[in-house]
C-alpha atoms as a PDB file:
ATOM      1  CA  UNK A   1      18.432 -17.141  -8.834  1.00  0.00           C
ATOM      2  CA  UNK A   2      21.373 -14.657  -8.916  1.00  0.00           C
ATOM      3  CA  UNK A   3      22.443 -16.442  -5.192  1.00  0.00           C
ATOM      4  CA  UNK A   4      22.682 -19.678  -6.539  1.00  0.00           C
ATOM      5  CA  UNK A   5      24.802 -18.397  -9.534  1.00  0.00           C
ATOM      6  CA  UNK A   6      26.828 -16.313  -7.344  1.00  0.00           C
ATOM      7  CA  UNK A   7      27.461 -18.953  -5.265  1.00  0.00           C
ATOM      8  CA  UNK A   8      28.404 -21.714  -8.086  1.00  0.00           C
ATOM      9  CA  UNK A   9      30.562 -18.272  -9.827  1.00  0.00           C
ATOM     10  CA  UNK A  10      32.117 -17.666  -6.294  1.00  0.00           C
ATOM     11  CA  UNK A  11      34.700 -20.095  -6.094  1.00  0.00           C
ATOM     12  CA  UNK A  12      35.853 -19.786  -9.978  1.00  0.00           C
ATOM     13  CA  UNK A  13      35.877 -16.136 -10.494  1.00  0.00           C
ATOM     14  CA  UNK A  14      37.957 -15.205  -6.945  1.00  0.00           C
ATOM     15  CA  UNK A  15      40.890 -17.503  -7.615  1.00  0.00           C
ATOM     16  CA  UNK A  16      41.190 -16.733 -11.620  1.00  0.00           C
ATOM     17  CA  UNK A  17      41.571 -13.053 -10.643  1.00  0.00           C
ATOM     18  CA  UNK A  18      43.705 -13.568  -8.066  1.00  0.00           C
ATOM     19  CA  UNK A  19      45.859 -16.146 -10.562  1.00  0.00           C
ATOM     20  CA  UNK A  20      45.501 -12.966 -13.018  1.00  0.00           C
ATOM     21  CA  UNK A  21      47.669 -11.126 -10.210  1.00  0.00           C
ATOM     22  CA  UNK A  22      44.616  -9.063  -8.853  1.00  0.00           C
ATOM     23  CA  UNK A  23      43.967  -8.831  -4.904  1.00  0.00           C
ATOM     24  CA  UNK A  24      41.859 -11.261  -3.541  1.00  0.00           C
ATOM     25  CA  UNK A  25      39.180  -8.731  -2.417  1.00  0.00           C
ATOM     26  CA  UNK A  26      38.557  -7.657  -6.673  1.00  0.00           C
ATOM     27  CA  UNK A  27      36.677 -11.313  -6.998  1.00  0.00           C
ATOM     28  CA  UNK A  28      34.054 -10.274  -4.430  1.00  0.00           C
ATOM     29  CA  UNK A  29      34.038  -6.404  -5.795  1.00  0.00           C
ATOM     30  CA  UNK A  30      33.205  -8.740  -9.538  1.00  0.00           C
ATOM     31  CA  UNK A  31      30.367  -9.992  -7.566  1.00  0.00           C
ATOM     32  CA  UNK A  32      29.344  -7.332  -6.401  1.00  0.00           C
ATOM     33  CA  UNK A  33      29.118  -5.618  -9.756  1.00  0.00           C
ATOM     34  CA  UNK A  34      26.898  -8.833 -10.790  1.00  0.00           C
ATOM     35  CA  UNK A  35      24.225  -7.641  -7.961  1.00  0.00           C
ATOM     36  CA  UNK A  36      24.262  -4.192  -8.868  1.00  0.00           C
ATOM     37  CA  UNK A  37      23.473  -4.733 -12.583  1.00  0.00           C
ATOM     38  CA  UNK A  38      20.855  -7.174 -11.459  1.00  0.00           C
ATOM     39  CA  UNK A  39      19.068  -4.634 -10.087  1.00  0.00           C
ATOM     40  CA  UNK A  40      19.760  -2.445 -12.842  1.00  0.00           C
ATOM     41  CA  UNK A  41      18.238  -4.939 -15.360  1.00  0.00           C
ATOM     42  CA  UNK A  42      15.518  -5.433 -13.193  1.00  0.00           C
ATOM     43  CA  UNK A  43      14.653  -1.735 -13.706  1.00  0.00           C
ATOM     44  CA  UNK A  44      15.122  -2.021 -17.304  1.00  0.00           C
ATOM     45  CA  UNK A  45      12.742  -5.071 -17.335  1.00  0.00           C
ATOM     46  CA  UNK A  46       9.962  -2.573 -16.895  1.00  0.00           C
ATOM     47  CA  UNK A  47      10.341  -0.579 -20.278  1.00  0.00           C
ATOM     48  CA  UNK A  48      10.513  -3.137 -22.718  1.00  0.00           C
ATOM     49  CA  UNK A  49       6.892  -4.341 -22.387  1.00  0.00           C
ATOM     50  CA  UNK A  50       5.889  -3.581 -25.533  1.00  0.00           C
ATOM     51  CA  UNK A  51       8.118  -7.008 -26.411  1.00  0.00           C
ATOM     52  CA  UNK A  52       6.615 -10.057 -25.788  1.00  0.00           C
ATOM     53  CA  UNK A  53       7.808 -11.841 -22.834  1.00  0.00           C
ATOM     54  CA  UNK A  54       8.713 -14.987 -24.671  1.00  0.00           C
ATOM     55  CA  UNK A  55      10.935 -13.512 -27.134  1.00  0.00           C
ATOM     56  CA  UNK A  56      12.750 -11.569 -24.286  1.00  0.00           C
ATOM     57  CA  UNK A  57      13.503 -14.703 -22.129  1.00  0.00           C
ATOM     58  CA  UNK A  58      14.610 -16.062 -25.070  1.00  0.00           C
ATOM     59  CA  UNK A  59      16.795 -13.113 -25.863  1.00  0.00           C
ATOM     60  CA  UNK A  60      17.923 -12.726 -22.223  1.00  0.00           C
ATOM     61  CA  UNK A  61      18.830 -17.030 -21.775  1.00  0.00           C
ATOM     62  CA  UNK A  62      21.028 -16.522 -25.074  1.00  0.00           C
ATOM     63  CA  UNK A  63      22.770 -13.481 -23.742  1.00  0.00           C
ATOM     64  CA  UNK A  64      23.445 -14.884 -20.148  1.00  0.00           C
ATOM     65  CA  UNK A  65      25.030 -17.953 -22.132  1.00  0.00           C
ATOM     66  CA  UNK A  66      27.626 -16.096 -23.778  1.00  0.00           C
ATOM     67  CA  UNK A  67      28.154 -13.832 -21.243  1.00  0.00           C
ATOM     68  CA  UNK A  68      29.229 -17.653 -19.011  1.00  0.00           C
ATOM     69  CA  UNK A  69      31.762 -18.214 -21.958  1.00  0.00           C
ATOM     70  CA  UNK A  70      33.182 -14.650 -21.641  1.00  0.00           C
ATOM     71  CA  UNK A  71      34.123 -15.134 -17.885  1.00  0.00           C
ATOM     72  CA  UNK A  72      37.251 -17.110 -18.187  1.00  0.00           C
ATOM     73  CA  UNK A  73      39.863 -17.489 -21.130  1.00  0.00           C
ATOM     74  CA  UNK A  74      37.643 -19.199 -23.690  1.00  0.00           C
ATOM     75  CA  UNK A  75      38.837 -21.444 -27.197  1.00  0.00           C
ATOM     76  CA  UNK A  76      35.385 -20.700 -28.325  1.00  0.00           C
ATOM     77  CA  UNK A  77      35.405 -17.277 -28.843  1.00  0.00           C
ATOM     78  CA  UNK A  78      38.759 -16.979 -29.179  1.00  0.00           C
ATOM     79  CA  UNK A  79      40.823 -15.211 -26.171  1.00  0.00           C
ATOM     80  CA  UNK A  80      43.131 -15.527 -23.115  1.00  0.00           C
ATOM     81  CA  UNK A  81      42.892 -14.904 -19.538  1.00  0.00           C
ATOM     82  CA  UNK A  82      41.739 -11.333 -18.758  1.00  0.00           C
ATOM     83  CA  UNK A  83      40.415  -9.560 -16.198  1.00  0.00           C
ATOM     84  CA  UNK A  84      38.448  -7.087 -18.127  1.00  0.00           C
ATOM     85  CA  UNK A  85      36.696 -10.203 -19.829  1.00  0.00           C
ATOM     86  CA  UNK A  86      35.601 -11.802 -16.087  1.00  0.00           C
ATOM     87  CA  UNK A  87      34.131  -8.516 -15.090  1.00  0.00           C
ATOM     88  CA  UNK A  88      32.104  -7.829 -18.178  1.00  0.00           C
ATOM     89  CA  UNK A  89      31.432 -11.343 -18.169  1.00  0.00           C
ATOM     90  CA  UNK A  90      29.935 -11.736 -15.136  1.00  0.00           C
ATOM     91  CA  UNK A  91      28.252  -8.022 -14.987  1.00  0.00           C
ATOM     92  CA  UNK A  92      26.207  -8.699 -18.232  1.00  0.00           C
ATOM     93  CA  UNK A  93      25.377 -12.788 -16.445  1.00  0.00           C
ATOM     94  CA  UNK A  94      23.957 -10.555 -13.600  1.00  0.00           C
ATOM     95  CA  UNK A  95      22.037  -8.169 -16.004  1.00  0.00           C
ATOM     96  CA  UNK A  96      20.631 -10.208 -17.892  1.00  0.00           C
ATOM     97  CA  UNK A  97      19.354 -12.808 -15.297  1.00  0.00           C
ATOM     98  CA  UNK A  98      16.851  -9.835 -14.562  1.00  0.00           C
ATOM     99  CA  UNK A  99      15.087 -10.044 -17.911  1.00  0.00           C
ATOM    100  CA  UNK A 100      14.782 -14.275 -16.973  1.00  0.00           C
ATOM    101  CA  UNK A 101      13.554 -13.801 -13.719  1.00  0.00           C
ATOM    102  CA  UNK A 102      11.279 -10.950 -13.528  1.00  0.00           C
ATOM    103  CA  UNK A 103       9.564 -11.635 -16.847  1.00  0.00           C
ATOM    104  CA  UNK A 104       9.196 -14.918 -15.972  1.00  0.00           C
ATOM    105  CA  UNK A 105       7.372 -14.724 -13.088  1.00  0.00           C
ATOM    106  CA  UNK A 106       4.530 -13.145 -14.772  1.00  0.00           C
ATOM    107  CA  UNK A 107       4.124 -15.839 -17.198  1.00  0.00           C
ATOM    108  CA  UNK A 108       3.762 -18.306 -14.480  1.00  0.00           C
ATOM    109  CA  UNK A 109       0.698 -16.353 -12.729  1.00  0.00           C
ATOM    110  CA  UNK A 110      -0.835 -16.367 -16.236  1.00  0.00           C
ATOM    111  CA  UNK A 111      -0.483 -19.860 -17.289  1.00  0.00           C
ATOM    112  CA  UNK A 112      -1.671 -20.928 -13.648  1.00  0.00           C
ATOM    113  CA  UNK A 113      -4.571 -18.081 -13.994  1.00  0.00           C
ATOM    114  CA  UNK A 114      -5.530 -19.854 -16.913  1.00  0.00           C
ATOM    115  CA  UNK A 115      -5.599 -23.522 -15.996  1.00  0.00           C
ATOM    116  CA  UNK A 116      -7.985 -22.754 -12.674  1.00  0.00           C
END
């Protein structure tokens, strides 16, 4: 899941740095910080299990929302073009695709588990 975002955030997030007056190489270091915190929340995913996995999916699709909107200069929240806003932006989409994916997976065994 984080490839196909990465690959839909590639060609926005490389140019708006680079029209921010940052190097080209800073939009693939931005993705690279995306990856990284995956992982991260990945790891994390594994000490809040005394949550219930619906309410944490929930928590985590929310999250990843806003942290879409806080990529690029946004009317909605309320702010410009920044470069500090892209890379937290896209770091906490990364982290917080984690809590979607791996907690998701689970449910899916269980609900097939319990149809057969």
């Amino acid at each position: 899941m984080v490839l196909i975002v990465v690959s839909f955030l590639d060609p926005i997030v490389g140019p708006h740095l680079y029209s921010l007056g940052l190097p080209e190489t800073y939009g693939g270091y931005c993705l690279g910080i995306m990856g990284v915190l995956h992982f991260i929340g990945s790891l994390a995913c594994g000490y809040l299990t005394s949550f219930k996995n619906h309410q944490i999916i929930l928590f985590a699709e929310i999250t990843t929302t806003i942290s879409l909107f806080a990529i690029g200069p946004s009317k909605l929240m309320g702010y410009g073009p920044s470069a500090i806003a892209t890379f937290v932006g896209v770091g906490s989409a990364g982290f917080f695709t984690a809590f979607t994916e791996v907690l998701t997976i689970p449910t899916i065994i269980d609900a097939i588990e319990t149809d057969f």
